[in-house]
PDB file of N, CA and C in Angstrom:
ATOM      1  N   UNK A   1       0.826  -1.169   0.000  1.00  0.00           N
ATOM      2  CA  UNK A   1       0.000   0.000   0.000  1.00  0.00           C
ATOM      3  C   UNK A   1       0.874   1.236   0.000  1.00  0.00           C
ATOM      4  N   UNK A   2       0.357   2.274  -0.510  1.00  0.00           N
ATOM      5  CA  UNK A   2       0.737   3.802  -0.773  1.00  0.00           C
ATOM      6  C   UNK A   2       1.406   3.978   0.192  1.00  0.00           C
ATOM      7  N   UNK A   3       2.254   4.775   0.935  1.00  0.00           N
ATOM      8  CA  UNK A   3       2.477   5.664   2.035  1.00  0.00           C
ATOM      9  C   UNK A   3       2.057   7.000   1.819  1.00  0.00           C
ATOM     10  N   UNK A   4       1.604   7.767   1.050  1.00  0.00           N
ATOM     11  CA  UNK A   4       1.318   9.075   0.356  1.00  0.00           C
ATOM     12  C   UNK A   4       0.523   9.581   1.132  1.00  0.00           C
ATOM     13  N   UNK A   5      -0.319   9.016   2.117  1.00  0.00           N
ATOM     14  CA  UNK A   5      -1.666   9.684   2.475  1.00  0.00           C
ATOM     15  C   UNK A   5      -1.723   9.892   4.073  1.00  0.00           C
ATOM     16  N   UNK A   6      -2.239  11.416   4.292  1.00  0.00           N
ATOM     17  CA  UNK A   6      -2.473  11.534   5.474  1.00  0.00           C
ATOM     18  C   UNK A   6      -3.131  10.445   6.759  1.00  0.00           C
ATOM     19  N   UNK A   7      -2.274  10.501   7.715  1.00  0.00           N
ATOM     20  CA  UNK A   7      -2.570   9.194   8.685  1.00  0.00           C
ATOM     21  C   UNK A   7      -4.087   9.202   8.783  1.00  0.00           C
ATOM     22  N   UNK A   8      -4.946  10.478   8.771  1.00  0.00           N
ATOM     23  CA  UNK A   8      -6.636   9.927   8.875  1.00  0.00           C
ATOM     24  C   UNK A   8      -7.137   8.955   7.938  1.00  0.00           C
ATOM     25  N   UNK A   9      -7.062   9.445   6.966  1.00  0.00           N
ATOM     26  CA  UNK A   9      -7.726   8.529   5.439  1.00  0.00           C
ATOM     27  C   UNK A   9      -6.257   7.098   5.475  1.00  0.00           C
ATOM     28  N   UNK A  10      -5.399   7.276   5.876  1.00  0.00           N
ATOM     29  CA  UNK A  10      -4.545   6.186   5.797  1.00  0.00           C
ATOM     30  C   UNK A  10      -5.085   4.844   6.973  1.00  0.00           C
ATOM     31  N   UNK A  11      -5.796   5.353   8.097  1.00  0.00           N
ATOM     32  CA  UNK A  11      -6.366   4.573   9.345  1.00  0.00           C
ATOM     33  C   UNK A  11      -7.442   3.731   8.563  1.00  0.00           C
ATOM     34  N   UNK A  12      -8.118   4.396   8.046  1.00  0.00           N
ATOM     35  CA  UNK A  12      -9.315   3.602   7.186  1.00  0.00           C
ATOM     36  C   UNK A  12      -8.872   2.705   6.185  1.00  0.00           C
ATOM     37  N   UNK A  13      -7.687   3.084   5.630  1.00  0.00           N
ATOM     38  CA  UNK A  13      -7.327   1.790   4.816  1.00  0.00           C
ATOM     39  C   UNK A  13      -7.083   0.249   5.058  1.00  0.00           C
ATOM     40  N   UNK A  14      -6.782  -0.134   6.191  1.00  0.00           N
ATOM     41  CA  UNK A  14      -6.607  -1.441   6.561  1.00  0.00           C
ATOM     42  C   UNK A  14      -8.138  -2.524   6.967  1.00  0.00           C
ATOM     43  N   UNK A  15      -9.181  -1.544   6.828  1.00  0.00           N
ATOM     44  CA  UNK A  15     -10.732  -1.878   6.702  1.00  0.00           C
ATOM     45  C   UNK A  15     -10.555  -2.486   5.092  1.00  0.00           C
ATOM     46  N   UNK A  16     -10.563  -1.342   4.976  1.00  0.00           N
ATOM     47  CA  UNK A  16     -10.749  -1.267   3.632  1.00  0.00           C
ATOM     48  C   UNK A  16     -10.036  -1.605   2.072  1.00  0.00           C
ATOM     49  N   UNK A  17      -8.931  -1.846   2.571  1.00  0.00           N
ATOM     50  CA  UNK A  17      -7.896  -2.774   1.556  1.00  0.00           C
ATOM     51  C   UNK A  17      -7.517  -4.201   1.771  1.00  0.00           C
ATOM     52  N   UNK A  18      -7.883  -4.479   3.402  1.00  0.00           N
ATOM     53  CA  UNK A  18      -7.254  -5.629   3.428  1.00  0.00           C
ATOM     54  C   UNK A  18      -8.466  -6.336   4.548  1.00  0.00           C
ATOM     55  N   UNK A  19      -9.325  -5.734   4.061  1.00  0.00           N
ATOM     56  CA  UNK A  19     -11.017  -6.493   5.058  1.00  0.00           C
ATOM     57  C   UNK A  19      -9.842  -7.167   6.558  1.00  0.00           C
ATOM     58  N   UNK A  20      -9.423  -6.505   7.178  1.00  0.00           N
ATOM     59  CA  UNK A  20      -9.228  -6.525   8.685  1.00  0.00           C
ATOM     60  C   UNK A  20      -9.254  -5.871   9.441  1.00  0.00           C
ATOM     61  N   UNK A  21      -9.933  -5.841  10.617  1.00  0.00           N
ATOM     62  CA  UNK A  21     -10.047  -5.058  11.353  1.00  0.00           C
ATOM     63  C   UNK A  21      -9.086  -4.296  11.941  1.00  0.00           C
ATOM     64  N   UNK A  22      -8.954  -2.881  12.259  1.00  0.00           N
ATOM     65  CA  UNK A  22      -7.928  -2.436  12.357  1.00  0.00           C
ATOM     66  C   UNK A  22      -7.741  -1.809  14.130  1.00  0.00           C
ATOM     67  N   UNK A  23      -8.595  -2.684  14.598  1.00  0.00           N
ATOM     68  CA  UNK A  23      -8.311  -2.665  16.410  1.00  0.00           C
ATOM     69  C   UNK A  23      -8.247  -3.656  16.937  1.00  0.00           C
ATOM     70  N   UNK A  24      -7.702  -4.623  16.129  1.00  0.00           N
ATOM     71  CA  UNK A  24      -7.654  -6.022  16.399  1.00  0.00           C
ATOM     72  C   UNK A  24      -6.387  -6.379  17.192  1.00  0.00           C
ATOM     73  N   UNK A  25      -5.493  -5.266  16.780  1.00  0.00           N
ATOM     74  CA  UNK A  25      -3.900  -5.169  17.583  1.00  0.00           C
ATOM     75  C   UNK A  25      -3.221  -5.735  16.566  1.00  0.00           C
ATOM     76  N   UNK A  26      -3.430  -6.183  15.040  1.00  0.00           N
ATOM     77  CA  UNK A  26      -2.563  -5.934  13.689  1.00  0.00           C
ATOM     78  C   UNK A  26      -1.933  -4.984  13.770  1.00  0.00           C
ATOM     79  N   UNK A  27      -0.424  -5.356  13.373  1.00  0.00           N
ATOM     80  CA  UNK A  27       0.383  -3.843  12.742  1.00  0.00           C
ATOM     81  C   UNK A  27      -0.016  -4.021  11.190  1.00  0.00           C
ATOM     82  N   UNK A  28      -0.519  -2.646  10.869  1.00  0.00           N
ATOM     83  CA  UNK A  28      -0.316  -2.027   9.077  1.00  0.00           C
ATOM     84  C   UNK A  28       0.512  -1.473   8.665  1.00  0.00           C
ATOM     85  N   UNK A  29       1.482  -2.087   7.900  1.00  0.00           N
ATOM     86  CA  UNK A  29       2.808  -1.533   7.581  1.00  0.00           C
ATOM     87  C   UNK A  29       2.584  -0.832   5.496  1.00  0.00           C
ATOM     88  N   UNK A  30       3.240   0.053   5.213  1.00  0.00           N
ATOM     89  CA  UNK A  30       3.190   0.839   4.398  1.00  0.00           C
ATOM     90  C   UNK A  30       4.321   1.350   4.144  1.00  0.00           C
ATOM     91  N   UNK A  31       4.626   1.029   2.597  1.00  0.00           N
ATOM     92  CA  UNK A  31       6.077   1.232   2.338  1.00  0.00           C
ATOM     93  C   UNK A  31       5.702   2.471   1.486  1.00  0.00           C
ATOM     94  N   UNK A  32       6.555   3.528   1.389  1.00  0.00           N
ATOM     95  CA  UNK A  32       6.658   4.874   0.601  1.00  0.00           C
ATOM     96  C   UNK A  32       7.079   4.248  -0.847  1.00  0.00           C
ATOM     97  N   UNK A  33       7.557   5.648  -1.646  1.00  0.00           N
ATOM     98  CA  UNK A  33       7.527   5.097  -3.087  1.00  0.00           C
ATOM     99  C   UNK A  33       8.658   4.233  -3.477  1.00  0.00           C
ATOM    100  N   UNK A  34       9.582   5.269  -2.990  1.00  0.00           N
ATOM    101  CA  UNK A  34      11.084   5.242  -3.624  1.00  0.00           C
ATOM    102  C   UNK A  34      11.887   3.989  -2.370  1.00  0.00           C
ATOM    103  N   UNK A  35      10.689   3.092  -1.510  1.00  0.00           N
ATOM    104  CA  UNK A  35      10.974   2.145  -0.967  1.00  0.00           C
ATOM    105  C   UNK A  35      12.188   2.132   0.787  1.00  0.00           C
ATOM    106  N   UNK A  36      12.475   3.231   0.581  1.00  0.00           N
ATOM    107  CA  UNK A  36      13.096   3.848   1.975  1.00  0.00           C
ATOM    108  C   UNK A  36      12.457   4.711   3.033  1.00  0.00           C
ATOM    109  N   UNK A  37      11.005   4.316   3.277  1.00  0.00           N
ATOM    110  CA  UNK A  37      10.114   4.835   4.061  1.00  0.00           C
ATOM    111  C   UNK A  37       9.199   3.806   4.658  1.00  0.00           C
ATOM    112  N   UNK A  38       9.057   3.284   5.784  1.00  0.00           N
ATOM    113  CA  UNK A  38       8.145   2.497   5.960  1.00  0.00           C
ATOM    114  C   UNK A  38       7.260   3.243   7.334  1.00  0.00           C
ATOM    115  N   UNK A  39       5.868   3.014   6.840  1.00  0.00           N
ATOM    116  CA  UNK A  39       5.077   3.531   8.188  1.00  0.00           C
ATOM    117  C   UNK A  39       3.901   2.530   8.422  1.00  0.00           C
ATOM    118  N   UNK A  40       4.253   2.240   9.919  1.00  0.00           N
ATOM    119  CA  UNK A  40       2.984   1.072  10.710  1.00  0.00           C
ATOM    120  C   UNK A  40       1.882   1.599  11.690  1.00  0.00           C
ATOM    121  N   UNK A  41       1.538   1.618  11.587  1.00  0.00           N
ATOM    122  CA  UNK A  41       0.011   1.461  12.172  1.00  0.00           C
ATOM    123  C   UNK A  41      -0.435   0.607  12.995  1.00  0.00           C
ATOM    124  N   UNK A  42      -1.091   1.006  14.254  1.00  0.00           N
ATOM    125  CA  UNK A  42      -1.668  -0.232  14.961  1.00  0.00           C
ATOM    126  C   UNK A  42      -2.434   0.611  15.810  1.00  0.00           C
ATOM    127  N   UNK A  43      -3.465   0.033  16.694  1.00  0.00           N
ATOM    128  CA  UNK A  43      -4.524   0.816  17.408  1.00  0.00           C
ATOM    129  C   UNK A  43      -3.922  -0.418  18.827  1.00  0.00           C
ATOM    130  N   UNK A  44      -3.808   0.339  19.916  1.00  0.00           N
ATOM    131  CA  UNK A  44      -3.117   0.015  21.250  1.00  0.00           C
ATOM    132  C   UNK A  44      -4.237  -0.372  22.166  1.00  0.00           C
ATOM    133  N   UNK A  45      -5.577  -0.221  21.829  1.00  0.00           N
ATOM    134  CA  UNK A  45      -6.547   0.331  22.921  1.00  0.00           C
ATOM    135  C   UNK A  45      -7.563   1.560  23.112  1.00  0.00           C
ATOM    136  N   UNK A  46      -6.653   2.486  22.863  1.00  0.00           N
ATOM    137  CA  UNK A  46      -6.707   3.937  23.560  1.00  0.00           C
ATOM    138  C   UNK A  46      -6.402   4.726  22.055  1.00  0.00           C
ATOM    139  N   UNK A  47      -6.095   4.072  20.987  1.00  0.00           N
ATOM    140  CA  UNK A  47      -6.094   5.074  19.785  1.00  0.00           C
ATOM    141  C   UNK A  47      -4.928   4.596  18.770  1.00  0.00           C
ATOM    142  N   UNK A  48      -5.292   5.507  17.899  1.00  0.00           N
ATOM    143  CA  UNK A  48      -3.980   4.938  16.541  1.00  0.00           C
ATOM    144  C   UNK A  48      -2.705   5.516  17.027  1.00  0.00           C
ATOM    145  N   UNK A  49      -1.568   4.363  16.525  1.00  0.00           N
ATOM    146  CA  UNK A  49      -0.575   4.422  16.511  1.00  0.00           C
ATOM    147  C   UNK A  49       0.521   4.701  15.321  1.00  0.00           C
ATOM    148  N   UNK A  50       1.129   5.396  15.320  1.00  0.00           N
ATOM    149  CA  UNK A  50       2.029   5.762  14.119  1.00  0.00           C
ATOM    150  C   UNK A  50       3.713   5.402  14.259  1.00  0.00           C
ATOM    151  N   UNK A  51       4.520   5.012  13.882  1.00  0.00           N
ATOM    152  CA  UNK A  51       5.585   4.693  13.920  1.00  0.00           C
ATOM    153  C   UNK A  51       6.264   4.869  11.998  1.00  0.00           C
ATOM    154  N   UNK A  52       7.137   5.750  12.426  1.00  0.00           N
ATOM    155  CA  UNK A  52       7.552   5.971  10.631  1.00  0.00           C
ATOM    156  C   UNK A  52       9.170   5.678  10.870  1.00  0.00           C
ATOM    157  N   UNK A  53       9.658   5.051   9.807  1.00  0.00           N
ATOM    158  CA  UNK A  53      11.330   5.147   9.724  1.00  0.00           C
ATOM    159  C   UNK A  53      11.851   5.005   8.382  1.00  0.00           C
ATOM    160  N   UNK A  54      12.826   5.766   8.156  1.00  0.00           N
ATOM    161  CA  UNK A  54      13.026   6.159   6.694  1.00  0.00           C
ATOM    162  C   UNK A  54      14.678   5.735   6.449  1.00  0.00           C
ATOM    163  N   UNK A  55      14.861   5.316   5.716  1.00  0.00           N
ATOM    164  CA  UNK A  55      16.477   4.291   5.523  1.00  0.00           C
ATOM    165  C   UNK A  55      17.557   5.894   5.205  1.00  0.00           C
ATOM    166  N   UNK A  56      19.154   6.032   5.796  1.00  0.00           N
ATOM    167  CA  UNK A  56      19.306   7.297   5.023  1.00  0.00           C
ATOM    168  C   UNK A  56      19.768   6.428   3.927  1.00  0.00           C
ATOM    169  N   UNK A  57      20.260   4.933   4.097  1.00  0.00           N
ATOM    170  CA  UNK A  57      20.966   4.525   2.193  1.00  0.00           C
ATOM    171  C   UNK A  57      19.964   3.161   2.468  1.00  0.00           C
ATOM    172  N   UNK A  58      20.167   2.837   1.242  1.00  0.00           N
ATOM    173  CA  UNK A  58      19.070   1.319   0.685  1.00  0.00           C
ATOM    174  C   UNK A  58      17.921   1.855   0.734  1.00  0.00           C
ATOM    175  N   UNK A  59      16.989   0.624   0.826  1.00  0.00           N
ATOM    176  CA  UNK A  59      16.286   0.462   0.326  1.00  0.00           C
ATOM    177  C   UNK A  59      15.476  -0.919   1.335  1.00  0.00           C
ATOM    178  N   UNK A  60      14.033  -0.612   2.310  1.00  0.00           N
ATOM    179  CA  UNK A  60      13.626  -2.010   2.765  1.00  0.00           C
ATOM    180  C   UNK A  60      13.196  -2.748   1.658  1.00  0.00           C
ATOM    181  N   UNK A  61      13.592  -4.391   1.820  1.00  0.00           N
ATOM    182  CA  UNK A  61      12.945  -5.725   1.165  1.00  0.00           C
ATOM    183  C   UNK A  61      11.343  -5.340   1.568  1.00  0.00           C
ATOM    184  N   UNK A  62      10.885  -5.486   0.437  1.00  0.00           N
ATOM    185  CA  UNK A  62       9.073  -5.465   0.624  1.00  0.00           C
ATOM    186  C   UNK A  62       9.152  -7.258  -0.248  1.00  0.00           C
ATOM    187  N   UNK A  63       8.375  -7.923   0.762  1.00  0.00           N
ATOM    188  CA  UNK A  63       7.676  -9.238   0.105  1.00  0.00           C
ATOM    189  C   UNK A  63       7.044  -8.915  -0.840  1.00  0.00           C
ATOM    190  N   UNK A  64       6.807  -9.957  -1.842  1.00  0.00           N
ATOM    191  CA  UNK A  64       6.472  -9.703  -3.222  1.00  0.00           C
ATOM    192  C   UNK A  64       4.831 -10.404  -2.850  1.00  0.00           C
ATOM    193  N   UNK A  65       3.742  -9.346  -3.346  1.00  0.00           N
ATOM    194  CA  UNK A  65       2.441  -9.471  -3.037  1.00  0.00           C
ATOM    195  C   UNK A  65       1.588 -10.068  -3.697  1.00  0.00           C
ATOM    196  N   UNK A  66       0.985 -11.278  -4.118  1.00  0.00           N
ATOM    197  CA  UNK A  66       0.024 -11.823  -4.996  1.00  0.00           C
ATOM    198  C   UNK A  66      -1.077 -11.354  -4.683  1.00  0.00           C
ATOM    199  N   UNK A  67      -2.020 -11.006  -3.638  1.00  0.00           N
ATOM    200  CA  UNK A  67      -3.218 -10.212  -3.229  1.00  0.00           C
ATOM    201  C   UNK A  67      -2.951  -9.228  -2.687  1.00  0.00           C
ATOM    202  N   UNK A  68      -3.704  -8.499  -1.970  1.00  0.00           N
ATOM    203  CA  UNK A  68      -4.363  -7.372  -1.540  1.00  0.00           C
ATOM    204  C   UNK A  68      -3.020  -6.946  -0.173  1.00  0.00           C
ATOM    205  N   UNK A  69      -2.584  -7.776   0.091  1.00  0.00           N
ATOM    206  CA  UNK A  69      -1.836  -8.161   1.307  1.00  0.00           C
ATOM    207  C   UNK A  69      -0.899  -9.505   1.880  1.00  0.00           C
ATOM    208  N   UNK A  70      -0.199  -9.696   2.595  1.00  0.00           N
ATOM    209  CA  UNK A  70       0.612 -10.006   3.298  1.00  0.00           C
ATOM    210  C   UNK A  70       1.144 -10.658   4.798  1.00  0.00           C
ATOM    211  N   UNK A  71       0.927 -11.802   4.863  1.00  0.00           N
ATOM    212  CA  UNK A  71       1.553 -11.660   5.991  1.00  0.00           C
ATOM    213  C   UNK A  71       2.973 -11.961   7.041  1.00  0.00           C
ATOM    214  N   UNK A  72       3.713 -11.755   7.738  1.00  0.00           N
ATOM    215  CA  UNK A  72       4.976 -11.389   7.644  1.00  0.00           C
ATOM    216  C   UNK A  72       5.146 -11.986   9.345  1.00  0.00           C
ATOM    217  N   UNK A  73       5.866 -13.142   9.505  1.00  0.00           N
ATOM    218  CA  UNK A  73       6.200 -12.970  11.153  1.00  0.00           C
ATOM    219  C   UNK A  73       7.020 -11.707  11.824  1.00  0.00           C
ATOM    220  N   UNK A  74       6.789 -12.353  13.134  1.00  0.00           N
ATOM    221  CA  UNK A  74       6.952 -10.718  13.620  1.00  0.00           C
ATOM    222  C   UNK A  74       9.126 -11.025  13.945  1.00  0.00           C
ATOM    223  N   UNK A  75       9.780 -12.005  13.419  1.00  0.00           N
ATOM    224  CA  UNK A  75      10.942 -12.017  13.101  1.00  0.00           C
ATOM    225  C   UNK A  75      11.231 -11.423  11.891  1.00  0.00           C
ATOM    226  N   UNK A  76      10.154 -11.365  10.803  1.00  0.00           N
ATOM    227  CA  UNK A  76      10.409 -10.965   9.421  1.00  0.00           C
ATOM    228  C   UNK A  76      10.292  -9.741   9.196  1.00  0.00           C
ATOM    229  N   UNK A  77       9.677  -8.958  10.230  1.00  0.00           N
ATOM    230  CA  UNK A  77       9.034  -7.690  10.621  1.00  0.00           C
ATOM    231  C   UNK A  77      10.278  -6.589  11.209  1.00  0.00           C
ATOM    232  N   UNK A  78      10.945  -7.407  12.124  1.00  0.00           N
ATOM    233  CA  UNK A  78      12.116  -6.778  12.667  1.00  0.00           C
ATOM    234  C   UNK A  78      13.375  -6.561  12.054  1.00  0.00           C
ATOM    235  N   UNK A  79      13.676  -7.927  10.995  1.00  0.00           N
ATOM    236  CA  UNK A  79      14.736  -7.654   9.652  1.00  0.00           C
ATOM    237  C   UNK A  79      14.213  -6.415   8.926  1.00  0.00           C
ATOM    238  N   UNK A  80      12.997  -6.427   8.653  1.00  0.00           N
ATOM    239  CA  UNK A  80      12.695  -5.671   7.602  1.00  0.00           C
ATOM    240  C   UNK A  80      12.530  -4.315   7.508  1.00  0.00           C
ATOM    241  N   UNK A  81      12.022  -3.704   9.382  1.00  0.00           N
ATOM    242  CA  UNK A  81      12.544  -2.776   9.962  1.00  0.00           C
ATOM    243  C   UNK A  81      14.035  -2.033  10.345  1.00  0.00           C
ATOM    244  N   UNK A  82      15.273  -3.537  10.221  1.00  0.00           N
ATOM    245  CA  UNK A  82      16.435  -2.982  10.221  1.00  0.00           C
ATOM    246  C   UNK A  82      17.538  -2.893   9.204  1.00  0.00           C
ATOM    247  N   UNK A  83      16.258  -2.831   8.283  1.00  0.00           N
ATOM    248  CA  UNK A  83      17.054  -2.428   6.938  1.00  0.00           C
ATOM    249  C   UNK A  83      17.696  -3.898   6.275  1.00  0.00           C
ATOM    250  N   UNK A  84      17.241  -5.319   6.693  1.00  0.00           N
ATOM    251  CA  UNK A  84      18.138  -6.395   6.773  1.00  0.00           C
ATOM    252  C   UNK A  84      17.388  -7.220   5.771  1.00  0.00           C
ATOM    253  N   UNK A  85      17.813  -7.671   4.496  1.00  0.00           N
ATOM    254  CA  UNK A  85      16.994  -8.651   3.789  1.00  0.00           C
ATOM    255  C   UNK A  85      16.483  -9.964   4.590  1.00  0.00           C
ATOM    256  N   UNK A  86      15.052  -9.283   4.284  1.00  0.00           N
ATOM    257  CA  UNK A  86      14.488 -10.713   5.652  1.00  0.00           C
ATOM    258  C   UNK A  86      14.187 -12.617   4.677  1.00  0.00           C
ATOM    259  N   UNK A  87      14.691 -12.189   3.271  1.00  0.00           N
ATOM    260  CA  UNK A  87      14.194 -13.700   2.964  1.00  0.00           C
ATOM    261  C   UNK A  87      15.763 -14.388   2.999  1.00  0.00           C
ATOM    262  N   UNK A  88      17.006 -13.219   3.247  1.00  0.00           N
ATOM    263  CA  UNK A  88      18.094 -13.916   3.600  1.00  0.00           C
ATOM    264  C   UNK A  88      18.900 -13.197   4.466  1.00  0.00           C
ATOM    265  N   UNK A  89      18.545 -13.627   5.751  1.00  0.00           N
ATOM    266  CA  UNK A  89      19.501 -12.285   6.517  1.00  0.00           C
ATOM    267  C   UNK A  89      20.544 -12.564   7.344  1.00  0.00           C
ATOM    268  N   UNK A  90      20.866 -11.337   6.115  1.00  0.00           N
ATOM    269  CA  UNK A  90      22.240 -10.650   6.337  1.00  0.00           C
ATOM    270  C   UNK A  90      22.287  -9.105   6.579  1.00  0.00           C
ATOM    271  N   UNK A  91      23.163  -8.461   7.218  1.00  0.00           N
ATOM    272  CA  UNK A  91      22.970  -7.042   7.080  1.00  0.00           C
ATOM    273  C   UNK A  91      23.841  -6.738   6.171  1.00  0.00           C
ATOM    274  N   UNK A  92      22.917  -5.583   5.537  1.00  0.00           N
ATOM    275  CA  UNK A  92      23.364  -5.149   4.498  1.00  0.00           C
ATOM    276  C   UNK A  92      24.209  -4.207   4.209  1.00  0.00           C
ATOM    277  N   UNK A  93      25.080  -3.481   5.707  1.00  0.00           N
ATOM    278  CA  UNK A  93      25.871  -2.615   5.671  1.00  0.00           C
ATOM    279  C   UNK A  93      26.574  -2.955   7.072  1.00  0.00           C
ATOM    280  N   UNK A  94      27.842  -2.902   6.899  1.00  0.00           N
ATOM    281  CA  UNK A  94      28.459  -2.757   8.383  1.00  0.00           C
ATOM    282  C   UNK A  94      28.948  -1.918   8.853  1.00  0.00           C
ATOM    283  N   UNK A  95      28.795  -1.525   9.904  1.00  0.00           N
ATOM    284  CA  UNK A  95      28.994  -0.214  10.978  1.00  0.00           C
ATOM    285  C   UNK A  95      30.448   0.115  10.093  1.00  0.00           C
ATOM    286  N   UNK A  96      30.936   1.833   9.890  1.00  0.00           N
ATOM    287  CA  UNK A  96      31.924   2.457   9.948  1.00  0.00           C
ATOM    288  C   UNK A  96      32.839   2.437  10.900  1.00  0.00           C
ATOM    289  N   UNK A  97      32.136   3.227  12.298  1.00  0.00           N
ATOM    290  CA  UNK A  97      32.833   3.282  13.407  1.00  0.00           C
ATOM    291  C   UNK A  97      31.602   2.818  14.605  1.00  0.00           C
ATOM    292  N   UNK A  98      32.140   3.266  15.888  1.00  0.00           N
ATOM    293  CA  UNK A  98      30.957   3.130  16.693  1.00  0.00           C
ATOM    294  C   UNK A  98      31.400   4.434  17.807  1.00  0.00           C
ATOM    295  N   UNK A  99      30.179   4.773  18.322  1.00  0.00           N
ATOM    296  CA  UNK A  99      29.789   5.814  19.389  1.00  0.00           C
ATOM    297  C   UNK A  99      29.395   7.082  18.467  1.00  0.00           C
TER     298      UNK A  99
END
């Protein structure tokens, strides 16, 4: 799905693109264009949740989609959040320096 769209009309999409409920405690993850933007979604209880992170080099692995949607363990979730090809992981850059 898009990342393009304001988080209101973006909350309604996971009804509505992927017939699941979206207070079910699902994360909705949403990759931007140029593929170095990912933003998730989830409702806690008490309201929507937003979490955005944007790569400064690469590019996240997005699973390749035959329907509407996806689903991704929550190990495949955390590669894919750290920038790490999750269908073979490795990291894809190693630290320069550290501190």
């Amino acid at each position: 799905m898009s990342s393009r769209c304001h988080l209101t009309r973006q909350g309604g999409r996971p009804r509505r693109d992927t017939r699941k409920d979206p207070l079910s405690g699902h994360l909705f993850v949403f990759r931007g264009r140029r593929s170095d933007l990912v933003k998730v979604i989830w409702h806690d209880g008490q309201g929507a949740c937003l979490f955005t992170k944007r790569l400064e080099r690469g590019k996240f692995i997005w699973p390749s989609v035959a329907g509407e949607s996806v689903t991704i363990s929550p190990a495949q979730l955390s590669y894919l959040l750290s920038g790490i090809d999750w269908r073979n992981p490795q990291e894809t850059q190693r630290p320069t320096r550290v501190g």
